[in-house]
C-alpha atoms as a PDB file:
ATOM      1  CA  UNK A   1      -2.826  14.613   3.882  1.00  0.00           C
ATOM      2  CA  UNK A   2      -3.226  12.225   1.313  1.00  0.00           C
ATOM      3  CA  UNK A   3      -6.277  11.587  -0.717  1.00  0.00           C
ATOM      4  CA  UNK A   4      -6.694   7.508  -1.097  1.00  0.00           C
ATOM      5  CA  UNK A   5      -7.764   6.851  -4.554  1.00  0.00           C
ATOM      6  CA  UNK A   6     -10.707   3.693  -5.141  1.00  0.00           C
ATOM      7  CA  UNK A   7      -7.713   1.213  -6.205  1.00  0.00           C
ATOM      8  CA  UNK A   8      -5.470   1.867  -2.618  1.00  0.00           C
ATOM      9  CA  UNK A   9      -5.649  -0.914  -0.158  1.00  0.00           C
ATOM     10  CA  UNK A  10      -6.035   0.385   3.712  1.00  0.00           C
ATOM     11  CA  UNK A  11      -4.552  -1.762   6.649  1.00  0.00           C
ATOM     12  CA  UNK A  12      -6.246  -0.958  10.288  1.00  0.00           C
ATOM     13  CA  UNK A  13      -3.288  -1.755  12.834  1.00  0.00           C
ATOM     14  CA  UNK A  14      -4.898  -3.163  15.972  1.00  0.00           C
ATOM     15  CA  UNK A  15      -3.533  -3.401  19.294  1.00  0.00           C
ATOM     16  CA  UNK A  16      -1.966  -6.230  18.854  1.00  0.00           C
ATOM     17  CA  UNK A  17      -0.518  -5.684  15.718  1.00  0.00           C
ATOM     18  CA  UNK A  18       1.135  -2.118  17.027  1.00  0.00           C
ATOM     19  CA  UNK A  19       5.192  -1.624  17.300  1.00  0.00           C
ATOM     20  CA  UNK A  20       5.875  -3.737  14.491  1.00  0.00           C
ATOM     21  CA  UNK A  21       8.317  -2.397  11.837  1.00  0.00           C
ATOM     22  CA  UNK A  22       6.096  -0.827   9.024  1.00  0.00           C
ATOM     23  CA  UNK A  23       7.757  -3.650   6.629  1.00  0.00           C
ATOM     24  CA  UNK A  24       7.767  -6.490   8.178  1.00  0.00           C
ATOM     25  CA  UNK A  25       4.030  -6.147   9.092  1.00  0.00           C
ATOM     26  CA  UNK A  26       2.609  -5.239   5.468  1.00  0.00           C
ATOM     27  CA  UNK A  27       4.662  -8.218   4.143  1.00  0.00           C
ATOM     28  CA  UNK A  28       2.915 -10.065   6.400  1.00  0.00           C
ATOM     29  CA  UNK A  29      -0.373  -8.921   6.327  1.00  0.00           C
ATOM     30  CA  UNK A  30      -0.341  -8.953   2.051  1.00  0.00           C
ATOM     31  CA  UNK A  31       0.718 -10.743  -0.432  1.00  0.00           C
ATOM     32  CA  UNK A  32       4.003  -8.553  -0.781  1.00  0.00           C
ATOM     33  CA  UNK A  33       7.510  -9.773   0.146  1.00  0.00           C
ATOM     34  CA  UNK A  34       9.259  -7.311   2.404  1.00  0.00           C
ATOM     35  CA  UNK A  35      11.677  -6.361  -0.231  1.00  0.00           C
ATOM     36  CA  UNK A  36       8.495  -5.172  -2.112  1.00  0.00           C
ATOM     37  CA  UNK A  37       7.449  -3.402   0.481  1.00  0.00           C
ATOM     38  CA  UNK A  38      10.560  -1.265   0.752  1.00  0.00           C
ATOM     39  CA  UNK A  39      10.632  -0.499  -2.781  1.00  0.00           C
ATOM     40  CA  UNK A  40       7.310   0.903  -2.726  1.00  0.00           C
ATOM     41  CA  UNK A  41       8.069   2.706   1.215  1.00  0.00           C
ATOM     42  CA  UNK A  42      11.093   3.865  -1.004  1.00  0.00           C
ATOM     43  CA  UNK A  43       8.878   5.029  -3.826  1.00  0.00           C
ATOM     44  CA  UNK A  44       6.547   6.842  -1.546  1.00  0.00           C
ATOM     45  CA  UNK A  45       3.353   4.899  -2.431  1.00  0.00           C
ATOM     46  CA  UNK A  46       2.747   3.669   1.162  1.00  0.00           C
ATOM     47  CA  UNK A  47       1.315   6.386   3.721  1.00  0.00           C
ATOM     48  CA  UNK A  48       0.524   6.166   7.234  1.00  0.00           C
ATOM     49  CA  UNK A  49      -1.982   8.336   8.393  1.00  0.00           C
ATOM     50  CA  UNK A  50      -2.320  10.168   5.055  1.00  0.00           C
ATOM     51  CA  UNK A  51       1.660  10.541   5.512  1.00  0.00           C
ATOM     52  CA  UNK A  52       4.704   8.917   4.052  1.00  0.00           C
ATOM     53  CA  UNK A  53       7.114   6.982   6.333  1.00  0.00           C
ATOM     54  CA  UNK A  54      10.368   5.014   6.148  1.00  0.00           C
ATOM     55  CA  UNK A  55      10.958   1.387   6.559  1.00  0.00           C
ATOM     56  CA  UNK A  56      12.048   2.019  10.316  1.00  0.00           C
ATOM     57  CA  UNK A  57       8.651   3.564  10.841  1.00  0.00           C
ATOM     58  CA  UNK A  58       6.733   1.395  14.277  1.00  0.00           C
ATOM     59  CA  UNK A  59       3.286   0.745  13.790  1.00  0.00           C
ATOM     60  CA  UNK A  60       0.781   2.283  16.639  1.00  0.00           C
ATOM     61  CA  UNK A  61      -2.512   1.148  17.788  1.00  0.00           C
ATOM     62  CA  UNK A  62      -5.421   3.078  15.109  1.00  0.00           C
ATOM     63  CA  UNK A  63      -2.789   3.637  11.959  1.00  0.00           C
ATOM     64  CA  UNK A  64      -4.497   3.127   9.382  1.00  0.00           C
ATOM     65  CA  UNK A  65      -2.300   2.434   6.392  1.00  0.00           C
ATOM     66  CA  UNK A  66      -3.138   2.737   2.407  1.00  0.00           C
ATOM     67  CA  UNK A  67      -0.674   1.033  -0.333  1.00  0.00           C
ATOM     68  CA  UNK A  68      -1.205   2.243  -3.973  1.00  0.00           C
ATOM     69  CA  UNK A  69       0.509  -0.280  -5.571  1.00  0.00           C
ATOM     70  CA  UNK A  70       1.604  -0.116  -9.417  1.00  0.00           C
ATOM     71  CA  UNK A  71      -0.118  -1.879 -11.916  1.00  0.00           C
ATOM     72  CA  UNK A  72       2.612  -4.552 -13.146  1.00  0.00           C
ATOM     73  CA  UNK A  73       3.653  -3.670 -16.422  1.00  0.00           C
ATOM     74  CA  UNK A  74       2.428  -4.821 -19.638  1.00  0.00           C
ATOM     75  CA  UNK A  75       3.745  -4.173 -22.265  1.00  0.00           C
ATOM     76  CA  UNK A  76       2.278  -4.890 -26.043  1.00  0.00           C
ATOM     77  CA  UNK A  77      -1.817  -4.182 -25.339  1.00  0.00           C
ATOM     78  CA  UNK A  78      -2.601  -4.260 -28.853  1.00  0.00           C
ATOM     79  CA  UNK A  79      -6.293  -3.235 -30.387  1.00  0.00           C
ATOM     80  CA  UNK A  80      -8.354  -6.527 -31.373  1.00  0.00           C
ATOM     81  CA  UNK A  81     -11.150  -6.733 -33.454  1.00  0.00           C
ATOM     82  CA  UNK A  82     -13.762  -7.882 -30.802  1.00  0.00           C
ATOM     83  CA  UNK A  83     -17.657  -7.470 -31.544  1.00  0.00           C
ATOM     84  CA  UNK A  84     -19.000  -4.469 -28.467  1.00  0.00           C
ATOM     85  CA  UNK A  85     -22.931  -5.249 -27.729  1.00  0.00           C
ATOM     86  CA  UNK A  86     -22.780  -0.701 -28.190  1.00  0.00           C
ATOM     87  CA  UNK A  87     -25.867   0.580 -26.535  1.00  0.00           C
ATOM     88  CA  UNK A  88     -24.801   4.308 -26.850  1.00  0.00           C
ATOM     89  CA  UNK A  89     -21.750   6.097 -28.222  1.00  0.00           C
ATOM     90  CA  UNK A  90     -20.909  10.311 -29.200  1.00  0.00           C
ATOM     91  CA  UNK A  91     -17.547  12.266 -29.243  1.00  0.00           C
ATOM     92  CA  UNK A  92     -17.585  11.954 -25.576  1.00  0.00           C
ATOM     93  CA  UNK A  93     -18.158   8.297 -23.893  1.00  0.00           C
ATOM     94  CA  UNK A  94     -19.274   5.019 -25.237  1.00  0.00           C
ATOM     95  CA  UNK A  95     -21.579   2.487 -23.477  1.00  0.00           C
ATOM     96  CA  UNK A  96     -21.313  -1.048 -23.592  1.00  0.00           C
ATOM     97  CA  UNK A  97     -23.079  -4.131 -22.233  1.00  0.00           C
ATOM     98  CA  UNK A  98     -20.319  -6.494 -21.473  1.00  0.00           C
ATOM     99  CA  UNK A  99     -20.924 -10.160 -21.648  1.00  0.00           C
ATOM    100  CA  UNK A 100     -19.897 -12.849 -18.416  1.00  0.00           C
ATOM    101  CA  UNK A 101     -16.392 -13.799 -19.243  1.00  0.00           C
ATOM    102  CA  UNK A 102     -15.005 -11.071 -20.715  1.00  0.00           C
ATOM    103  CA  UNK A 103     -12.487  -9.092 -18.364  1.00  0.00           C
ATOM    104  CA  UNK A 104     -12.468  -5.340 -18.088  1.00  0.00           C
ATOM    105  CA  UNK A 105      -8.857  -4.223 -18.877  1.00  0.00           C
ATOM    106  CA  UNK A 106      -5.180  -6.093 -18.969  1.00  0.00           C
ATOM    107  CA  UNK A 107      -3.767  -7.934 -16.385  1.00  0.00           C
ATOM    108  CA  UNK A 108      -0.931 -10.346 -15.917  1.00  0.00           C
ATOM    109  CA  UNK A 109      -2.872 -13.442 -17.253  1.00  0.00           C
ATOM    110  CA  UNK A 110      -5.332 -11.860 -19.531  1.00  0.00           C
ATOM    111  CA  UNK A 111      -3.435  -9.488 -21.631  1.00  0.00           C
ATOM    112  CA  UNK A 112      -5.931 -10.348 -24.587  1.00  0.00           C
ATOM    113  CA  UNK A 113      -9.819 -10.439 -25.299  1.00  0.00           C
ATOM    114  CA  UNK A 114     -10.395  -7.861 -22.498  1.00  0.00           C
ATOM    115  CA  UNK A 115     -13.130  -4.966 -23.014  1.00  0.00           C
ATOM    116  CA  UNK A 116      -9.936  -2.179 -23.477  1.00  0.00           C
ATOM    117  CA  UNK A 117      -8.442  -4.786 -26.128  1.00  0.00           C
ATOM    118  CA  UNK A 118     -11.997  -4.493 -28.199  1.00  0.00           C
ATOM    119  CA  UNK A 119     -12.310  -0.700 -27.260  1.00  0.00           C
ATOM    120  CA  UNK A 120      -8.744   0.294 -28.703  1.00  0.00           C
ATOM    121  CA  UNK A 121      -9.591  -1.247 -32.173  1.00  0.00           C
ATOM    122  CA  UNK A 122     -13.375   0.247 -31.741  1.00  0.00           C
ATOM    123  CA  UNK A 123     -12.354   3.994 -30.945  1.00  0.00           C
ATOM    124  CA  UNK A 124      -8.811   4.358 -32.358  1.00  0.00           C
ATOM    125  CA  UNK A 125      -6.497   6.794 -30.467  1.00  0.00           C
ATOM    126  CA  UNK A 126      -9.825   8.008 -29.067  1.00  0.00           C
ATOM    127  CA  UNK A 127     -10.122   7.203 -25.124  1.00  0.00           C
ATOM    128  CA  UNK A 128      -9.139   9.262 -21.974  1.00  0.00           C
ATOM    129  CA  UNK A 129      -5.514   8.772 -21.289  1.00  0.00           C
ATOM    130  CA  UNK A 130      -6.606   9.259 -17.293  1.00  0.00           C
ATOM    131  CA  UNK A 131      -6.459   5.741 -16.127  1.00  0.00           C
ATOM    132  CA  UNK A 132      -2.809   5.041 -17.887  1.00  0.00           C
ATOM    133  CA  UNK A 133      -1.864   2.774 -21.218  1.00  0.00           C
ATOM    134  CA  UNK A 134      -3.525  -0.893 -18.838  1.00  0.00           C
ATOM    135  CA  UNK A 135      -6.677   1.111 -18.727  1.00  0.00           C
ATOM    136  CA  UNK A 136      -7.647   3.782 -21.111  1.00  0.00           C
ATOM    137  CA  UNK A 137     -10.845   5.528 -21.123  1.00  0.00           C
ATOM    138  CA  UNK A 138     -12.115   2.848 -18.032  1.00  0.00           C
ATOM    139  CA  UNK A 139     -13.981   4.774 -15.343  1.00  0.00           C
ATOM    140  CA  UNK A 140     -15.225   1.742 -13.163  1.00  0.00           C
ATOM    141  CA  UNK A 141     -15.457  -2.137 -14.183  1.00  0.00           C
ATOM    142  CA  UNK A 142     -17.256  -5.106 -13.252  1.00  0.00           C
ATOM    143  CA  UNK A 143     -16.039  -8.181 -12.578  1.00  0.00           C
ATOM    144  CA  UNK A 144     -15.139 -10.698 -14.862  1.00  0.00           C
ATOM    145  CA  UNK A 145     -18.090 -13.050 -14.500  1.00  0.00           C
ATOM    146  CA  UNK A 146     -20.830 -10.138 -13.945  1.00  0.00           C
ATOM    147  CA  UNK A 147     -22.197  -9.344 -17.097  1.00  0.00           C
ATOM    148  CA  UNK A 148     -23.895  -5.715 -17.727  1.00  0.00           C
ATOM    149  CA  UNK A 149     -23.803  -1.889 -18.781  1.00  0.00           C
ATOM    150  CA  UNK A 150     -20.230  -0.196 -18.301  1.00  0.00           C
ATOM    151  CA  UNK A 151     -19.221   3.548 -19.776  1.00  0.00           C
ATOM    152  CA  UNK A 152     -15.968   4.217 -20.727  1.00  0.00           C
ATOM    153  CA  UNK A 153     -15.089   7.831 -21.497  1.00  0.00           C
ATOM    154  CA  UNK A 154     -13.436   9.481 -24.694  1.00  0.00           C
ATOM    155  CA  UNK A 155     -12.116  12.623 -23.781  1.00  0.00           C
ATOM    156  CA  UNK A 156     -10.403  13.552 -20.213  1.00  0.00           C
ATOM    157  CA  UNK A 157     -13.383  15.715 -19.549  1.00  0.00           C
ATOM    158  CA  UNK A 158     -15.299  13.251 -19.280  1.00  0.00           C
ATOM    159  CA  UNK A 159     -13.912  10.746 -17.573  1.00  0.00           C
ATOM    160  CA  UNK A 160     -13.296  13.425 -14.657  1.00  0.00           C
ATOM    161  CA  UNK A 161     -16.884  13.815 -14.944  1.00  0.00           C
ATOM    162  CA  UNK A 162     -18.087  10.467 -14.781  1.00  0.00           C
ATOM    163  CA  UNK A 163     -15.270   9.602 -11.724  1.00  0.00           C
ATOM    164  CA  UNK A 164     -16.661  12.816  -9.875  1.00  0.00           C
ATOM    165  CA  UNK A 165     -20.265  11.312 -10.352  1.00  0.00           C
ATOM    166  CA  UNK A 166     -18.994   7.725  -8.742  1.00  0.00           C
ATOM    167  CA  UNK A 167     -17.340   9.053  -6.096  1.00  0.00           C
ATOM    168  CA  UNK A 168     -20.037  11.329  -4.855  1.00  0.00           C
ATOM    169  CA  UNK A 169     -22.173   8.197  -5.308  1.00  0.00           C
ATOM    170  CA  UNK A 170     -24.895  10.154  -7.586  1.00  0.00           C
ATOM    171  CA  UNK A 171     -24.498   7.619 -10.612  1.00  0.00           C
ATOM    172  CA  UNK A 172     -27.553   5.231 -10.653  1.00  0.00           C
ATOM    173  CA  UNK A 173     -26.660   1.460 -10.695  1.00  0.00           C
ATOM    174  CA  UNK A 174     -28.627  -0.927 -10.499  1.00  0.00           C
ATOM    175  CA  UNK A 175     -28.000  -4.951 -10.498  1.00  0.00           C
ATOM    176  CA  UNK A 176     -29.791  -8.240 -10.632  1.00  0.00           C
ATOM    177  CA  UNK A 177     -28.776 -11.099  -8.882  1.00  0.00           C
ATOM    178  CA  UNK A 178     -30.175 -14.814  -7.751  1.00  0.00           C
ATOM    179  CA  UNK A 179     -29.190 -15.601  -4.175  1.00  0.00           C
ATOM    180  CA  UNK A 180     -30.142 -18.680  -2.290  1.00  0.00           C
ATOM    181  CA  UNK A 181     -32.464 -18.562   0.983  1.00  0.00           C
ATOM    182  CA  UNK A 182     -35.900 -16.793   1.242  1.00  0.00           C
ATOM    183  CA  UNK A 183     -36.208 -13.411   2.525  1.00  0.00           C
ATOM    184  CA  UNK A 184     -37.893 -12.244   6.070  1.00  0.00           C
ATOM    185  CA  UNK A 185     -38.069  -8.381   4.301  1.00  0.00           C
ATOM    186  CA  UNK A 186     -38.751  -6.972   1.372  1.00  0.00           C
ATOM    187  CA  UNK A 187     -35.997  -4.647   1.130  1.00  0.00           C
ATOM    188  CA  UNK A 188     -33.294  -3.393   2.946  1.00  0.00           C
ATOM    189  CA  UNK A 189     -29.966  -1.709   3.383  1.00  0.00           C
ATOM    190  CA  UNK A 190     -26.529  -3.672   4.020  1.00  0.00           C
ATOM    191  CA  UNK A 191     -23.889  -0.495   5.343  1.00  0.00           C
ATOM    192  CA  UNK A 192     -20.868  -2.356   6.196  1.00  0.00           C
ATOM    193  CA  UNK A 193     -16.886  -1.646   6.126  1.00  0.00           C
ATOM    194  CA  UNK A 194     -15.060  -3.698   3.612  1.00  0.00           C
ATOM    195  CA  UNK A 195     -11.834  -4.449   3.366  1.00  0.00           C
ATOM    196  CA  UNK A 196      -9.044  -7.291   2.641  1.00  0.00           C
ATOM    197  CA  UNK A 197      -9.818 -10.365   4.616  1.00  0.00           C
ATOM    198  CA  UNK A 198      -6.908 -10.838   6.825  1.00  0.00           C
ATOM    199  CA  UNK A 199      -6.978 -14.689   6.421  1.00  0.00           C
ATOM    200  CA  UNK A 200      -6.742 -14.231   2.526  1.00  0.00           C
ATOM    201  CA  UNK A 201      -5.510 -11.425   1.201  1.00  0.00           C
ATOM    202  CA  UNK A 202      -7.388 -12.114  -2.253  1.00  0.00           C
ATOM    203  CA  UNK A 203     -10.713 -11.638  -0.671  1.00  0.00           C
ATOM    204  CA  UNK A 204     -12.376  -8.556   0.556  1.00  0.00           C
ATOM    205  CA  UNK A 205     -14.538  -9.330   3.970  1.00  0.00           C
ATOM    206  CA  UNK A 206     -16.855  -7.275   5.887  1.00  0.00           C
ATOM    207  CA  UNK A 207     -14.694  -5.583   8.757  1.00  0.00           C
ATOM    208  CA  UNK A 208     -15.452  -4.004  12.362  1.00  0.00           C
ATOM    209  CA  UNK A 209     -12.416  -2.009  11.628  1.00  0.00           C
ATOM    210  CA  UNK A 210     -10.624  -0.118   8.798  1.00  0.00           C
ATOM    211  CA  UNK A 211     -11.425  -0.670   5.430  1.00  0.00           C
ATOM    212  CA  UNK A 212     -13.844   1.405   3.529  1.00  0.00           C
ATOM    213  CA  UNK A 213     -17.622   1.964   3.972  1.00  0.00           C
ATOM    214  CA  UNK A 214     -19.714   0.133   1.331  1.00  0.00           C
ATOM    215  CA  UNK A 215     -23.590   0.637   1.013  1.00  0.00           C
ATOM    216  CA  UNK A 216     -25.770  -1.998  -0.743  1.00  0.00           C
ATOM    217  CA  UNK A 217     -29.803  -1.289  -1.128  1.00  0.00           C
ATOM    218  CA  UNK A 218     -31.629  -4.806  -1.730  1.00  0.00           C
ATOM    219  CA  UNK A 219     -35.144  -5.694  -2.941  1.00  0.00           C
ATOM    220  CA  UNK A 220     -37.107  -9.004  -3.330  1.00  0.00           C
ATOM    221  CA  UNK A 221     -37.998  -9.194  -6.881  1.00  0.00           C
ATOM    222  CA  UNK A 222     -39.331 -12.912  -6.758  1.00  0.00           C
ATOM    223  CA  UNK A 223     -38.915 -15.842  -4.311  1.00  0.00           C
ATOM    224  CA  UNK A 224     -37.723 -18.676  -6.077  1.00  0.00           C
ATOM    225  CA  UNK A 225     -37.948 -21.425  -3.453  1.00  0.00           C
ATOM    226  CA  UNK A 226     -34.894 -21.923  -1.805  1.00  0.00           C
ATOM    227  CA  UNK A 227     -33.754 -19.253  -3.913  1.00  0.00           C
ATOM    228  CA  UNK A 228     -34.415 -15.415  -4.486  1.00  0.00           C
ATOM    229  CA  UNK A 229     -34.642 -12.966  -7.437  1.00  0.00           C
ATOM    230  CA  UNK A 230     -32.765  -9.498  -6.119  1.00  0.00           C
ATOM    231  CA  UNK A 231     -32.320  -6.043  -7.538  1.00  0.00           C
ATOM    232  CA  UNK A 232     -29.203  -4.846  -5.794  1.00  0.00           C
ATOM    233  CA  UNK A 233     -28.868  -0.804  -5.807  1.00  0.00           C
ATOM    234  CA  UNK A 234     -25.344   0.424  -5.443  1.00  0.00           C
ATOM    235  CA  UNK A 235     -24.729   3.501  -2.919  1.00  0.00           C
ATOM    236  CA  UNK A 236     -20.692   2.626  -2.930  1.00  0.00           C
ATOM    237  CA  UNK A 237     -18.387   0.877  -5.612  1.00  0.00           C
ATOM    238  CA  UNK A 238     -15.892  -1.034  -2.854  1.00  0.00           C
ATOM    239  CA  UNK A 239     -14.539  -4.529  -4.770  1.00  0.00           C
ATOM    240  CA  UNK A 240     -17.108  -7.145  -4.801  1.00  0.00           C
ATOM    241  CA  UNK A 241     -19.111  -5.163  -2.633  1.00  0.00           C
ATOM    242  CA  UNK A 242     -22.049  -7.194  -3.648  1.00  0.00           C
ATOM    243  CA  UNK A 243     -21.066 -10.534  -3.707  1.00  0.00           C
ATOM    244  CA  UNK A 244     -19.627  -9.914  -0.098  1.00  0.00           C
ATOM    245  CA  UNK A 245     -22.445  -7.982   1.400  1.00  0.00           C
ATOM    246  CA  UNK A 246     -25.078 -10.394   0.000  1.00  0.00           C
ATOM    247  CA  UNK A 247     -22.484 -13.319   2.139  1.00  0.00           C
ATOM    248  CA  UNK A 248     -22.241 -11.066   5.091  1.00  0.00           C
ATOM    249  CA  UNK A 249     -26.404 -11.371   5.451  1.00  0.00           C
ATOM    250  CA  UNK A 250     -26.606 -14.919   4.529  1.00  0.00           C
ATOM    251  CA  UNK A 251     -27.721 -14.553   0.827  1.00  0.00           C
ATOM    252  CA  UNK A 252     -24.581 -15.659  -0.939  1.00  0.00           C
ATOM    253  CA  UNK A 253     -25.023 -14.818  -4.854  1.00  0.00           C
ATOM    254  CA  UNK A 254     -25.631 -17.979  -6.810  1.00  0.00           C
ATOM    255  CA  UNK A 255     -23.059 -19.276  -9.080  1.00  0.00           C
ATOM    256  CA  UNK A 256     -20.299 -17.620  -7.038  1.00  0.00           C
ATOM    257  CA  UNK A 257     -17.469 -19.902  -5.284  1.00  0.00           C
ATOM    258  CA  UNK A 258     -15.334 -17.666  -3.812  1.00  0.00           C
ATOM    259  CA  UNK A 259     -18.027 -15.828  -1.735  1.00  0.00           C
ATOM    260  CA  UNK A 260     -20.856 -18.685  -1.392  1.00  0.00           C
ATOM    261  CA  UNK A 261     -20.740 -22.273  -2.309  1.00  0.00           C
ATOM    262  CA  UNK A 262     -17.288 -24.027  -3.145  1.00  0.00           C
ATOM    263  CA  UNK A 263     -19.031 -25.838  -6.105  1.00  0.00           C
ATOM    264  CA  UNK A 264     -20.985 -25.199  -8.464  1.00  0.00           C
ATOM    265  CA  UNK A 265     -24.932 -26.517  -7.994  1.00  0.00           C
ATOM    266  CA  UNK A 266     -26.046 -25.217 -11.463  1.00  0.00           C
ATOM    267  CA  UNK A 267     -22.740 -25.557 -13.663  1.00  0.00           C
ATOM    268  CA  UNK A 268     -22.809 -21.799 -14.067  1.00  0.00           C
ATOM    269  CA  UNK A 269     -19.236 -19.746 -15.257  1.00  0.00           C
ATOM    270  CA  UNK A 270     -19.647 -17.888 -12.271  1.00  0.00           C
ATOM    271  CA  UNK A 271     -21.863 -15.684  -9.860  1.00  0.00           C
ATOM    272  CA  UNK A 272     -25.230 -14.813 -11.252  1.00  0.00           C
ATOM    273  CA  UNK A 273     -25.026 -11.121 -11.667  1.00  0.00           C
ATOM    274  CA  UNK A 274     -25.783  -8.967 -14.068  1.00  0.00           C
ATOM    275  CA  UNK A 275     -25.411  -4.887 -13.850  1.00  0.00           C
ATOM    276  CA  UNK A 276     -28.670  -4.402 -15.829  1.00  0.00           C
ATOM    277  CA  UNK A 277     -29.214  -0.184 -15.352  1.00  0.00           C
ATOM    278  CA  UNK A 278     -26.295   2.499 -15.644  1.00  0.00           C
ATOM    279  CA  UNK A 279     -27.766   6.253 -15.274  1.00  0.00           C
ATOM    280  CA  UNK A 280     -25.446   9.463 -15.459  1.00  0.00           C
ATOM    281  CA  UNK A 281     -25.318  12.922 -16.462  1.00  0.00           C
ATOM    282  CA  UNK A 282     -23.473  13.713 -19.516  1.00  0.00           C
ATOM    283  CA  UNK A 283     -20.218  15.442 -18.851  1.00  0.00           C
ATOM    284  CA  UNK A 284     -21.257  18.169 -21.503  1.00  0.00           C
ATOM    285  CA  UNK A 285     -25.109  18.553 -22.279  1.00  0.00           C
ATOM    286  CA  UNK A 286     -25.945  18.293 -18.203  1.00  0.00           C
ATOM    287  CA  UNK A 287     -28.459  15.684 -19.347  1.00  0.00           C
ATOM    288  CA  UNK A 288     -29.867  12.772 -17.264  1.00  0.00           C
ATOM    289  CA  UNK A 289     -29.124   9.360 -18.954  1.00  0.00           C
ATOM    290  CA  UNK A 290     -29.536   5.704 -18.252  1.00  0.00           C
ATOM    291  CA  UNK A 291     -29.335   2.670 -20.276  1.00  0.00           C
ATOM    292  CA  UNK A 292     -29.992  -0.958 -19.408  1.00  0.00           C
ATOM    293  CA  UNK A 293     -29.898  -3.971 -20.997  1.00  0.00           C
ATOM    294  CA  UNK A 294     -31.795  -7.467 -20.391  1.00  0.00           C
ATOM    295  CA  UNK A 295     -31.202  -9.948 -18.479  1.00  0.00           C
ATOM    296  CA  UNK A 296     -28.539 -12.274 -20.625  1.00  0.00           C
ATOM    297  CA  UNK A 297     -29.201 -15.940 -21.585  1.00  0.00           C
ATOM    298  CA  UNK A 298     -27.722 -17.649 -18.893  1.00  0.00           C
ATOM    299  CA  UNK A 299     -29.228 -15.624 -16.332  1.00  0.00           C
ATOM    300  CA  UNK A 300     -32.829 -16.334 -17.656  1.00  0.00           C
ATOM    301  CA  UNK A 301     -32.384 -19.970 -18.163  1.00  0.00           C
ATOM    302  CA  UNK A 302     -31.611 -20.468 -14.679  1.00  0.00           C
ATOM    303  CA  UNK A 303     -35.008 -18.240 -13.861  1.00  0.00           C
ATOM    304  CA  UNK A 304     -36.905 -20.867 -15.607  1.00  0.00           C
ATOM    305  CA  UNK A 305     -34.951 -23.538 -14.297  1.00  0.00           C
ATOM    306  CA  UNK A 306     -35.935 -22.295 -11.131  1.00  0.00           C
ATOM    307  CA  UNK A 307     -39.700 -21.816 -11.286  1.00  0.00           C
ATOM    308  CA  UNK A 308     -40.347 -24.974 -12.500  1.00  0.00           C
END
């Protein structure tokens, strides 16, 4: 059986979605044209059931299908002198705080200005080769308009370390956020699947089935009116977990267009997010350590906005 790695997309075929040819229902369901699809049935990167199939393979009721697909290639990621905000770096990993706006690694459409760009030129030849050339030494990102702490490892060791840690959910990471609406609780616990959305395959959506199970701990910080201060605790690390859990219970994150409000009340660059505590134990010493960093300037002037 197949192990699905954190970047695979799943598919849940339903019942009415079952005897369809394998390719003409994942170019359907995706983004991907059919003759896509083959090459990567072809290249074995599609599995059924934790099992490669052919392009003659008929979907059944319960498959549940996962597509690795390549990162496009890039060629040319060159180092650039960009300024890091370094909160914390040895032989081993480096931590960052990375501003909104700034995207993790390469992608078609930002090949330049990303945090790998400004880590190549920082650390040399000196980041884990794991991830591939898009994405040395990156472990997990955020998204481009959440600002906060991110590691990045050095060595291989380490980033096996630090990926062990995320997937047996024992890193500490914690978030703020300003949603709108007033809550009835306290605190509480979103546990949701999450998935693609089937109406937009950009989107992730909460799902009753297939996906991947996503945990989100919440806590009232401060009510703001019709809005609310939130420290989000991360159990899981599924794509926009937050933005869409805080949607699914009717707190839609502030700022953010795609998940919340199609416009922007408060002229912000994005969702107001910001990953403000990163804890971890250090591939070699064994030692406990967590870093945060404050909440960044736009974030607070739309506190004070807010409260008066």
């Amino acid at each position: 059986m197949k192990k699905l790695n954190e970047d695979d997309e799943l598919l849940f075929i339903e019942k009415e979605d079952e005897g369809k040819r394998i390719d003409a229902f994942i170019s359907e369901a995706t983004e991907l044209s059919r003759a896509n699809v083959q090459r990567l049935l072809s290249s074995g990167d599609i599995f059924v059931n934790g099992k490669t199939v052919n392009k003659s393979y008929k979907t059944s009721n319960g498959d549940e299908i996962s597509l690795h697909i390549p990162e496009p290639e890039i060629t040319d990621i060159l180092p650039e002198n960009i300024p890091l905000d370094i909160l914390y770096e040895d032989n081993e990993l480096i931590v960052i705080n990375k501003p909104q706006g700034m995207v993790v690694h390469p992608a078609p459409g930002h090949i330049s200005g990303t945090v790998v760009n400004a880590l190549m030129y920082h650390c040399k030849d000196g980041l884990s080769g794991i991830n591939g050339e898009l994405r040395p030494g990156i472990v997990h990102r955020i998204d481009k308009d959440t600002s906060g702490v991110i590691v990045a490892a050095k060595t291989d060791r380490a980033h096996i370390s630090l990926s062990e840690q995320l997937a047996a959910h024992s890193m500490t990471r914690l978030y703020n956020a300003i949603v709108y609406n007033g809550f009835s609780e306290p605190e509480g616990t979103v546990s949701t699947l999450i998935g693609r959305a089937k109406n937009d395959r950009k989107k992730m959506a909460v799902l009753l089935h297939g996906g991947r199970e996503a945990v989100t701990h919440y806590r009232v910080l401060e009510a703001l009116g019709k809005y609310t201060l939130v420290e989000l605790k991360l159990e899981t690390g599924r794509t926009h977990q937050i933005r869409v859990h805080m949607a699914h219970i009717g707190h839609p994150l502030v700022g953010d267009t795609v998940y919340g409000s199609g416009r922007q009340t408060f002229s912000l660059n994005g969702q107001c997010l910001h990953a403000r505590v990163l804890g971890f134990i250090h591939p070699v010493s064994g030692e406990y350590m967590e870093f945060s960093s404050p909440l960044p300037d736009y974030f607070e002037t739309l506190l004070k906005r807010l409260r008066t």
